[in-house]
Protein backbone atom coordinates (compact mmCIF):
# COMPACT_ATOMS: atom_id res chain seq x y z
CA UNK A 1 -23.58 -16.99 22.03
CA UNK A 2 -23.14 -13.02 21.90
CA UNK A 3 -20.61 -11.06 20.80
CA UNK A 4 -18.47 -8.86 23.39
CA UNK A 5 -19.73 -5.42 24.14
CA UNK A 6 -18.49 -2.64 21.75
CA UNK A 7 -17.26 -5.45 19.08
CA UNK A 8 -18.38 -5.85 15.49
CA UNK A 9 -19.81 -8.91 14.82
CA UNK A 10 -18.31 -10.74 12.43
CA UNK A 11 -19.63 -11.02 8.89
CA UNK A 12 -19.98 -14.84 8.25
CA UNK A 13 -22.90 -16.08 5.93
CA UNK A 14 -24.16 -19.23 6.79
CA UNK A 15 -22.06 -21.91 5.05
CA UNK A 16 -25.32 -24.15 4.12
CA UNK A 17 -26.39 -20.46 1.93
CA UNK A 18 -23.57 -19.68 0.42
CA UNK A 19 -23.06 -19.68 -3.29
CA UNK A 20 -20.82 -18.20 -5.66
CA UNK A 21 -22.62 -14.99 -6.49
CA UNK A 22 -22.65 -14.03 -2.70
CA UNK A 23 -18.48 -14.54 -2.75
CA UNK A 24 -18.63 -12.61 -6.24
CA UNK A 25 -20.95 -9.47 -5.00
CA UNK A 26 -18.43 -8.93 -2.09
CA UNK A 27 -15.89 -9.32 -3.97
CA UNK A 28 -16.75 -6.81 -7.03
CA UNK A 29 -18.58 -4.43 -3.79
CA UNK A 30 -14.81 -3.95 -2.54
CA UNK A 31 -13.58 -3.68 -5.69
CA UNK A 32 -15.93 -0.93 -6.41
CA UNK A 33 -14.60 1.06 -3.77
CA UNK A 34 -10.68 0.58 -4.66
CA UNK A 35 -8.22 -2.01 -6.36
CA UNK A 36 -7.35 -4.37 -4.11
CA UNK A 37 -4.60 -6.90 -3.67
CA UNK A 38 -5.27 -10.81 -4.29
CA UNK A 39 -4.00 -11.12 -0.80
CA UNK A 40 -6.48 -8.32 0.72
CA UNK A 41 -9.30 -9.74 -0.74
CA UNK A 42 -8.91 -13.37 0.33
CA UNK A 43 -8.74 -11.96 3.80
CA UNK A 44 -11.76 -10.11 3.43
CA UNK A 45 -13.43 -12.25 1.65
CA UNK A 46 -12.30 -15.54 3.94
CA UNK A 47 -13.16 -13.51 7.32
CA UNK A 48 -16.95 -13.30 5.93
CA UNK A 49 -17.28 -17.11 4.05
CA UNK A 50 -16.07 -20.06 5.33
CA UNK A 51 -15.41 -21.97 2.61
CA UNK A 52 -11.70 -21.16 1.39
CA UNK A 53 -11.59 -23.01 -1.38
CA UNK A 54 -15.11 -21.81 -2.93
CA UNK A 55 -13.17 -18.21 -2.21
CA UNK A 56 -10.21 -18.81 -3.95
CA UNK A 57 -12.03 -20.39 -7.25
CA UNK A 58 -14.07 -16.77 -7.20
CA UNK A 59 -10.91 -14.53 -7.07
CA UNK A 60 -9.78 -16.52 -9.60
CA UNK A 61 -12.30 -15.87 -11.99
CA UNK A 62 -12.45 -11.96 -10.88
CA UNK A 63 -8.35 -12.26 -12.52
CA UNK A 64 -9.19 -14.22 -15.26
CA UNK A 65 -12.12 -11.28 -15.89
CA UNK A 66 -9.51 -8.85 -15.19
CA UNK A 67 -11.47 -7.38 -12.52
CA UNK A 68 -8.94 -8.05 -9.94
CA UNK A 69 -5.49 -6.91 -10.60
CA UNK A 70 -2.28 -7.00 -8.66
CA UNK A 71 -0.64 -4.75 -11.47
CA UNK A 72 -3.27 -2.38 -11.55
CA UNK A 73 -3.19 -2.07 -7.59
CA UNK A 74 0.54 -2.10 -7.64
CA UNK A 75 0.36 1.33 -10.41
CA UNK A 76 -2.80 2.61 -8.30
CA UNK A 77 -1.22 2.47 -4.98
CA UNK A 78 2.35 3.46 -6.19
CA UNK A 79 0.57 6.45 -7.29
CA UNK A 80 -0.76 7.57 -4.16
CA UNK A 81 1.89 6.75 -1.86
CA UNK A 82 4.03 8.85 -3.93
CA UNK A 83 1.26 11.70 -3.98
CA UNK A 84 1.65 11.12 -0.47
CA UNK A 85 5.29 11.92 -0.05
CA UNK A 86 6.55 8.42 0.69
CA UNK A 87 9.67 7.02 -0.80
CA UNK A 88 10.62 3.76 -3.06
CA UNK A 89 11.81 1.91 0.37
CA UNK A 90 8.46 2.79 1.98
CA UNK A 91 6.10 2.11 -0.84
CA UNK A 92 7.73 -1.40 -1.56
CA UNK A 93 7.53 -2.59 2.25
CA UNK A 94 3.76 -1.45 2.20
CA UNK A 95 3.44 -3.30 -1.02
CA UNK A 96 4.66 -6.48 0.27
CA UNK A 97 2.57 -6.67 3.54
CA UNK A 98 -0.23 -6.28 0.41
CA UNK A 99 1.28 -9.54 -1.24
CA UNK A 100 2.96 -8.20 -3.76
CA UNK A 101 6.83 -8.86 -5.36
CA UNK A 102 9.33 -6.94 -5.83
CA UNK A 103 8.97 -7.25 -9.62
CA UNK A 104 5.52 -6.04 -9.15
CA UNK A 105 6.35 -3.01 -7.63
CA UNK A 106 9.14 -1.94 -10.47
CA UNK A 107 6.68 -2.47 -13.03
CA UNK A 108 4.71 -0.30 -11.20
CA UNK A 109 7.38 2.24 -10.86
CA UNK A 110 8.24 2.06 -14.48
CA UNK A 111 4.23 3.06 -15.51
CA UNK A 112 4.37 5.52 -12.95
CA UNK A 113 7.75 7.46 -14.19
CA UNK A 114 7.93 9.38 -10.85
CA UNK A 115 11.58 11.28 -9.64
CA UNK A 116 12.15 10.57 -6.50
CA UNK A 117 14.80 13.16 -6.21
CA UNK A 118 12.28 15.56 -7.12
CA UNK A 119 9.64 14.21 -4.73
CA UNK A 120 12.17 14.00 -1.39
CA UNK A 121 13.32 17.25 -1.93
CA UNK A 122 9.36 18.28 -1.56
CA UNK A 123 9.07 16.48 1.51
CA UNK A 124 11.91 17.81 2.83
CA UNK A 125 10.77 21.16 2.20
CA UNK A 126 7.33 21.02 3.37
CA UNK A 127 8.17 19.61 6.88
CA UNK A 128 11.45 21.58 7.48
CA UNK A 129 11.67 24.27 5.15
CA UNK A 130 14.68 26.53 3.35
CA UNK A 131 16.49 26.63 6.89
CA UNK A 132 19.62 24.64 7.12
CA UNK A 133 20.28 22.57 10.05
CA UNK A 134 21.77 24.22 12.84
CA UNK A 135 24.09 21.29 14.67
CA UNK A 136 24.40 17.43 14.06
CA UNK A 137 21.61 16.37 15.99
CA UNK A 138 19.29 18.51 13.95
CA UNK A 139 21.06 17.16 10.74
CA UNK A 140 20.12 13.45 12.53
CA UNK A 141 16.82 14.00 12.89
CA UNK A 142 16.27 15.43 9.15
CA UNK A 143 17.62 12.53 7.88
CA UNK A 144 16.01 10.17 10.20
CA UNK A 145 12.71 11.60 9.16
CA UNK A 146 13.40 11.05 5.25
CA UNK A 147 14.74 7.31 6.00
CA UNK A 148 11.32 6.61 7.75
CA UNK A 149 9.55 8.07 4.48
CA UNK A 150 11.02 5.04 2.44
CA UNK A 151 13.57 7.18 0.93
CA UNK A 152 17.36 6.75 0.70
CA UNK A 153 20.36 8.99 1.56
CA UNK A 154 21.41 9.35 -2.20
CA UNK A 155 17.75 11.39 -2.10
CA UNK A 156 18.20 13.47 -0.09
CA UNK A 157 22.05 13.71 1.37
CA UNK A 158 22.61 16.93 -0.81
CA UNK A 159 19.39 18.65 0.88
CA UNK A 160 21.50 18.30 4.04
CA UNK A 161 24.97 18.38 3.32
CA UNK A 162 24.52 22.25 2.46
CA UNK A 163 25.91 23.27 6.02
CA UNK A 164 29.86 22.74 7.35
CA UNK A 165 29.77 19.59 9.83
């Protein structure tokens, strides 16, 4: 059976040759690259091995070891969304498609010590500048904008509320 023209094929090892290094190499090969989530690597990791539960037993180990962390990818990629200009709201959604909690992500933001006041009103900046909106529907869309960044009115409401409306 052949794959469908212009499709990877799918990286599954024979389930007679696997063993628990092959799991562990993968596993420590993505890691390499950047932290990832428990949850991203179990999807990785299940697309290319079959066996689920001979997975799971590996990842656990990689914790125990320390070499897979949900805090330290929490921290990491709380860190670079925020380099990125996106907002608490934002980063925490992303976070939790990742398989991470809520707790997770404000221990994160407590390591990471990072003003979000401070960070929308850089945003704001860099995509509209120091002019002031000119009517309501410009005011709309400014806000709109920020909201789909991840942050929240109290962020940047004073940014906008500079004009008479």
């Amino acid at each position: 059976m052949s794959d469908a023209p212009g499709q990877k094929p799918r990286l599954v090892a024979d389930p007679d040759q696997i063993n628990p290094a092959h799991i562990r190499l993968a596993a420590m090969n993505f890691l390499s690259r950047r932290e990832h989530s428990l949850r991203e690597l179990t999807v990785k990791l299940n697309r290319r091995f079959p066996d689920e539960a001979l997975v799971a037993a590996e990842l656990q180990r990689l914790a125990d070891e320390n070499l897979q962390s949900d805090t330290r990818f929490a921290e990491s990629f709380v860190r670079q969304r925020a380099n990125r200009g996106y907002g608490p709201a934002r980063v925490l959604a992303d976070l939790r498609q990742r398989g991470l909690t809520e707790t997770e992500f404000q221990d994160a933001l407590r390591s990471n010590d990072i003003d979000w006041f401070a960070l929308a009103k850089q945003v704001y900046l860099k995509k509209f500048g120091e002019a002031q909106p000119c009517d309501l529907l410009e005011k709309g869309k400014r806000a709109r904008f920020m909201q789909y960044r991840g942050f929240s009115p109290d962020h940047f409401q004073h940014l906008l509320s500079q004009g008479n409306y």
